[in-house]
Protein backbone atom coordinates (compact mmCIF):
# COMPACT_ATOMS: atom_id res chain seq x y z
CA UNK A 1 44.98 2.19 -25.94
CA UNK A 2 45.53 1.41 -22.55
CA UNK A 3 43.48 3.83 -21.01
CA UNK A 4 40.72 2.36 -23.04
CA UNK A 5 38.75 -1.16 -22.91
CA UNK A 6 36.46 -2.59 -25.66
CA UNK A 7 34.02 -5.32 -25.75
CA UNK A 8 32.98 -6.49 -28.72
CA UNK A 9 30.45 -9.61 -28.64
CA UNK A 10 29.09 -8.64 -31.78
CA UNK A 11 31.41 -7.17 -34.90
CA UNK A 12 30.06 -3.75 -35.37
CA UNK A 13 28.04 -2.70 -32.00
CA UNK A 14 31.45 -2.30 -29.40
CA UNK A 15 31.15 -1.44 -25.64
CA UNK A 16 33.86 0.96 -24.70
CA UNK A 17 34.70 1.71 -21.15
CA UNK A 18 37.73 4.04 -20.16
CA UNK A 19 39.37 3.98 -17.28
CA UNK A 20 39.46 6.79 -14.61
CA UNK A 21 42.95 7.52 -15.46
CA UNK A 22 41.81 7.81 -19.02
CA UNK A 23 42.93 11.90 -20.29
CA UNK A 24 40.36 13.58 -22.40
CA UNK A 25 42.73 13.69 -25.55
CA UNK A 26 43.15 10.40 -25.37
CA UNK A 27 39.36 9.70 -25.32
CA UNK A 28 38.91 12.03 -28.19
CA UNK A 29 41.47 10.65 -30.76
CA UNK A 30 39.97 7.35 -30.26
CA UNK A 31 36.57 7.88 -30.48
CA UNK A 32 37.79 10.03 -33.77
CA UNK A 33 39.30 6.73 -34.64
CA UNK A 34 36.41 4.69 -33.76
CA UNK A 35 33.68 6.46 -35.94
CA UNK A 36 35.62 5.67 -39.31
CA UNK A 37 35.44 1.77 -38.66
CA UNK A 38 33.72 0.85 -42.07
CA UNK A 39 31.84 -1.90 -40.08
CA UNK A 40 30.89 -0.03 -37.32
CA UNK A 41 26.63 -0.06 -36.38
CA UNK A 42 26.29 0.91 -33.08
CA UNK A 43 28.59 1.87 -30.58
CA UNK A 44 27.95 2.27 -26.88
CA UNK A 45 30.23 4.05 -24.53
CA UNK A 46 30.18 3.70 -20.54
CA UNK A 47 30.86 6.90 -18.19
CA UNK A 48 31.30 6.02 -14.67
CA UNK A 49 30.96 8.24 -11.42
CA UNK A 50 34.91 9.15 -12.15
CA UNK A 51 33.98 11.26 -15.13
CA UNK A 52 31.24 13.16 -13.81
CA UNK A 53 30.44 16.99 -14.65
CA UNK A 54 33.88 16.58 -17.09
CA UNK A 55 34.05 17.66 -20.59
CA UNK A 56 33.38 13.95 -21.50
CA UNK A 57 29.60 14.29 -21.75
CA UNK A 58 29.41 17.24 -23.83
CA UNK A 59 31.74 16.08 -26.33
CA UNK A 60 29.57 12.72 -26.96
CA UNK A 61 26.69 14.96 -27.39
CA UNK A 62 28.40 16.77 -29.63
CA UNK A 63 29.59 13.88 -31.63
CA UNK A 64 26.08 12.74 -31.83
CA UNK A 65 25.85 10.44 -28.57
CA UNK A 66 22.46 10.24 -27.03
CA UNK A 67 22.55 9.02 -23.15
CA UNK A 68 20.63 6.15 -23.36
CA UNK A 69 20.69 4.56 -20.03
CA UNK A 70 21.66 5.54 -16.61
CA UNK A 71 23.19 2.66 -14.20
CA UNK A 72 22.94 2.98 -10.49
CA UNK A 73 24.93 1.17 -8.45
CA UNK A 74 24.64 0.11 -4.67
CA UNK A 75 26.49 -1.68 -1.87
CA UNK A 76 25.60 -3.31 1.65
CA UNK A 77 27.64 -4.86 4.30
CA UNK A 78 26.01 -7.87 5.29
CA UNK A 79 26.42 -7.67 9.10
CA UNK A 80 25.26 -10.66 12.11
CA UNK A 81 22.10 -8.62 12.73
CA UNK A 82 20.27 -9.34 9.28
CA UNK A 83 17.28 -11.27 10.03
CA UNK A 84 15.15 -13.31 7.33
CA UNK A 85 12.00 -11.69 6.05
CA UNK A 86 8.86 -13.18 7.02
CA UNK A 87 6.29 -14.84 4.76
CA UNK A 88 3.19 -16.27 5.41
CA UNK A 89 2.82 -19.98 6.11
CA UNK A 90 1.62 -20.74 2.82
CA UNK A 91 4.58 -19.76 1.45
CA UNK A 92 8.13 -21.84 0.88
CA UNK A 93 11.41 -22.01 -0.46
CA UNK A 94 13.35 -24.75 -2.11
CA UNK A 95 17.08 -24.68 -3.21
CA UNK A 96 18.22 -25.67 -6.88
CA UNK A 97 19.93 -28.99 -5.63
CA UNK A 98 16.80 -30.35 -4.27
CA UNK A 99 14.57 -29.08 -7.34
CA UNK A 100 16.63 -28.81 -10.27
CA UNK A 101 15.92 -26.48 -13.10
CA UNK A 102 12.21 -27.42 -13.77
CA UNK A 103 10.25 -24.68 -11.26
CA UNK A 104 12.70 -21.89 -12.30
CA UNK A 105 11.79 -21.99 -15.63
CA UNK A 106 8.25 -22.56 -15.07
CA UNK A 107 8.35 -19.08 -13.04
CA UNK A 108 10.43 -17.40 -15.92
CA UNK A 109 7.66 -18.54 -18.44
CA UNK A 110 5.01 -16.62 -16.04
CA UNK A 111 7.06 -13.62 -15.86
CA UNK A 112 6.64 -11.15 -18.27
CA UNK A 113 9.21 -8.82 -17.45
CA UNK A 114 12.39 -11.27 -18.34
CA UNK A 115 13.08 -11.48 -22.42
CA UNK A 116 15.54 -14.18 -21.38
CA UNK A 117 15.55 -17.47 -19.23
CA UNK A 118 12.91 -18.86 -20.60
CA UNK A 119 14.62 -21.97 -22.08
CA UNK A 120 17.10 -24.62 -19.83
CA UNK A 121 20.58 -23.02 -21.80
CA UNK A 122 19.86 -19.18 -20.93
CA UNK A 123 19.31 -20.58 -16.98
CA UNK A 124 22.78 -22.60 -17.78
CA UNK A 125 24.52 -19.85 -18.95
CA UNK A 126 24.29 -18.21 -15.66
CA UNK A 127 26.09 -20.92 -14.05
CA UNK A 128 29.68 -19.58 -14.11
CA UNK A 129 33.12 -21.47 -12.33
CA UNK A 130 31.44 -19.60 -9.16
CA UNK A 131 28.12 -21.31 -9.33
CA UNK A 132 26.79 -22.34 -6.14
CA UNK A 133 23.49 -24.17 -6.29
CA UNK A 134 22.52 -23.56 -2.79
CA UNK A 135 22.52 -19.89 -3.97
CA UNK A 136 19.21 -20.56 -6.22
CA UNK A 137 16.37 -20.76 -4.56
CA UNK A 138 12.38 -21.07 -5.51
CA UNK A 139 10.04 -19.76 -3.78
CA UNK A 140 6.45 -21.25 -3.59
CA UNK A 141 3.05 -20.29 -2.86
CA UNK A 142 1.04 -23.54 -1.89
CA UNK A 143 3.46 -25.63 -3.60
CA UNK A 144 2.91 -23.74 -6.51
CA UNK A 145 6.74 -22.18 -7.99
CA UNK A 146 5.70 -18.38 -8.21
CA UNK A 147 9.29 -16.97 -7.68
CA UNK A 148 12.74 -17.24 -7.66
CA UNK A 149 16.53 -15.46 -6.31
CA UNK A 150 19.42 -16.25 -8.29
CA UNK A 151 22.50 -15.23 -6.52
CA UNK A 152 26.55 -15.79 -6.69
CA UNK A 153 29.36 -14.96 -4.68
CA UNK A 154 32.56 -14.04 -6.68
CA UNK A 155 36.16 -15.05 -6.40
CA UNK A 156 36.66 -11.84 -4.58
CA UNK A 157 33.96 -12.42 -2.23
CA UNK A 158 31.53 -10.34 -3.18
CA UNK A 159 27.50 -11.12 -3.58
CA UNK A 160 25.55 -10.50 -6.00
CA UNK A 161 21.81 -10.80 -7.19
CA UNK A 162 21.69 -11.76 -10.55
CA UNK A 163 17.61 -12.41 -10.79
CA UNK A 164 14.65 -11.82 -8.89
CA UNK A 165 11.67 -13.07 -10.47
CA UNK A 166 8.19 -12.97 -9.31
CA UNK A 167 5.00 -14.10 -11.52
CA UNK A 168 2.66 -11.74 -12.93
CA UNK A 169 -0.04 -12.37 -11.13
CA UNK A 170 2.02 -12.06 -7.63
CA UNK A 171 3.63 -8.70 -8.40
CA UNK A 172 2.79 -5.42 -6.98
CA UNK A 173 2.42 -7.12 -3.37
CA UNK A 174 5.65 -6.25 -1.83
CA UNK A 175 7.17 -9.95 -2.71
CA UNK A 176 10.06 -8.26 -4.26
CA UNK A 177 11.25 -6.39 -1.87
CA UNK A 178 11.05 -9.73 0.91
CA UNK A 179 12.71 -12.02 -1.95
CA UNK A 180 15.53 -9.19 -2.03
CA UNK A 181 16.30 -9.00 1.42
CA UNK A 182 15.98 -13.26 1.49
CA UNK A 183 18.57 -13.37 -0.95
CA UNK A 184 20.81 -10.78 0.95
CA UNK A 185 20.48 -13.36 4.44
CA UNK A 186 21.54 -16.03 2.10
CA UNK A 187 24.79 -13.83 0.60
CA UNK A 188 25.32 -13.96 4.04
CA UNK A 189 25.14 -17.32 5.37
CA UNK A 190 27.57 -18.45 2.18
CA UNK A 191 30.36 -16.38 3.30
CA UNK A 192 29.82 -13.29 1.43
CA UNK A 193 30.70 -9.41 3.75
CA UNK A 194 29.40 -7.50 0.60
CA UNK A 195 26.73 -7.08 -1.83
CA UNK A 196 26.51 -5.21 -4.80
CA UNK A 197 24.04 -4.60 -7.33
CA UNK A 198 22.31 -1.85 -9.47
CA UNK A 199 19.79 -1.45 -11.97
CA UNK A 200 19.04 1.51 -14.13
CA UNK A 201 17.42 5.02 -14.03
CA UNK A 202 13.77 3.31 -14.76
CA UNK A 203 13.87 0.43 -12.79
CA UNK A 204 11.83 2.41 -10.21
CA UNK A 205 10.42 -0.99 -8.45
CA UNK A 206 14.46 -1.80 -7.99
CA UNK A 207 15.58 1.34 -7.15
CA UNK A 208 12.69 2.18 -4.12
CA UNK A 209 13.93 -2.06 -3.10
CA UNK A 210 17.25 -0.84 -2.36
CA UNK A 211 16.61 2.07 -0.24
CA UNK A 212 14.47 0.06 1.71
CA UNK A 213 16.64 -2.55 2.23
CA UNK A 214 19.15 -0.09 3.53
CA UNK A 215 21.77 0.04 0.18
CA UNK A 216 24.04 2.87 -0.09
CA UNK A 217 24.09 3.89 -3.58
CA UNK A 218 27.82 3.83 -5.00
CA UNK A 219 28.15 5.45 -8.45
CA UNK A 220 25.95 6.20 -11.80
CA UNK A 221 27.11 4.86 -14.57
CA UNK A 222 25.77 6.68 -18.03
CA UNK A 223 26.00 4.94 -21.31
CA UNK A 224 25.60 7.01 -24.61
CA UNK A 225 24.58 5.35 -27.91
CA UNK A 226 25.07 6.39 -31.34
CA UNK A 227 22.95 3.96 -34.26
CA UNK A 228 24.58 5.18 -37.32
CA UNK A 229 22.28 5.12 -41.32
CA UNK A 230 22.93 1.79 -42.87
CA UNK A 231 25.92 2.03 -45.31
């Protein structure tokens, strides 16, 4: 259906995502359509801003959606009058082309928020056609690696965050917050005009970064579930 995308990494758990255009009919007969896949497991469906307060919601619910996880998403405009957050002299950063891969993963292994990165190929997989390596940076305390930004600018020109890491035992002190508004100076100084990013509903931390760094939130994005019984 045109109207309709799915992503399907893995055979049986499909990520749908209409489009705004998308009529409710149309939505209906093919989630009707989805639910008798024999080898379905568990599909997920994406609601953007587009559909909100619409008859969309309550007929997931209905069909035995839960909502799962909400998505917030926020912009920036990276003007000439950002200025670089200041950290105390015992602190440092160091880019990926001088350092390589070995302090990023020895900060992922200290973090215990991230399930992934921990291992050389799940860093390399982040390292798309638009990989810039001057866009990774480490940030150390004494010389020690207790932090990271990894961010990209796309095709389009847009900037994005994709990680900011900081080691247990040097969270909850406001580095977060600094490393987010270092990696927005950076965007800048590689060309980007925008950022984006988001996080979801119970990324508190994230969210209260944002506001403080002076993102306008964009949309909410909700995403219903439905496990189905084991045939």
């Amino acid at each position: 259906m045109e109207n309709i995308e799915v992503i399907e990494h893995t055979n049986g758990y499909p990520f749908v995502l209409p489009s705004k255009s998308c009529p409710e009919d149309e939505f209906e007969k093919f989630v009707h359509k989805l639910l008798r896949r024999k080898d379905l497991i568990s599909p997920a469906i994406q609601l953007n801003s587009a559909f909100h307060g619409s008859g969309f919601h309550s007929f997931l619910r209905n069909m035995g959606f839960k909502l799962s996880e909400e998505e917030y998403g926020y912009e920036l405009e990276l003007s000439s009058k950002m200025s670089l957050p200041e950290f105390p002299a015992q602190y440092g950063f160091r880019k990926y082309c001088d350092t390589g891969l070995a302090p990023f993963l020895q900060v992922a292994s200290n973090v215990s928020q991230i399930q992934r990165l921990k291992t050389e190929e799940a860093m390399r997989d982040l390292q798309t056609k638009t990989f810039n390596p001057g866009l990774w940076e480490v940030v150390c305390f004494e010389k020690e690696p207790i932090g990271f930004i990894l961010c990209d600018i796309d095709s389009s020109g847009v900037g994005r965050i994709l990680y900011i890491a900081v080691a247990n035992d040097f969270q909850n002190k406001g580095i977060g917050k600094e490393l987010h508004r270092k990696a927005l100076v950076l965007l800048k100084e590689y060309g980007a005009k925008i950022y984006r990013g988001g996080t979801d509903s119970g990324n508190i931390p994230m969210l209260k970064i944002f506001k403080s760094n002076g993102c306008k939130q964009l949309y909410v994005n909700c995403i219903y579930t439905l496990k189905l019984p084991a045939q």
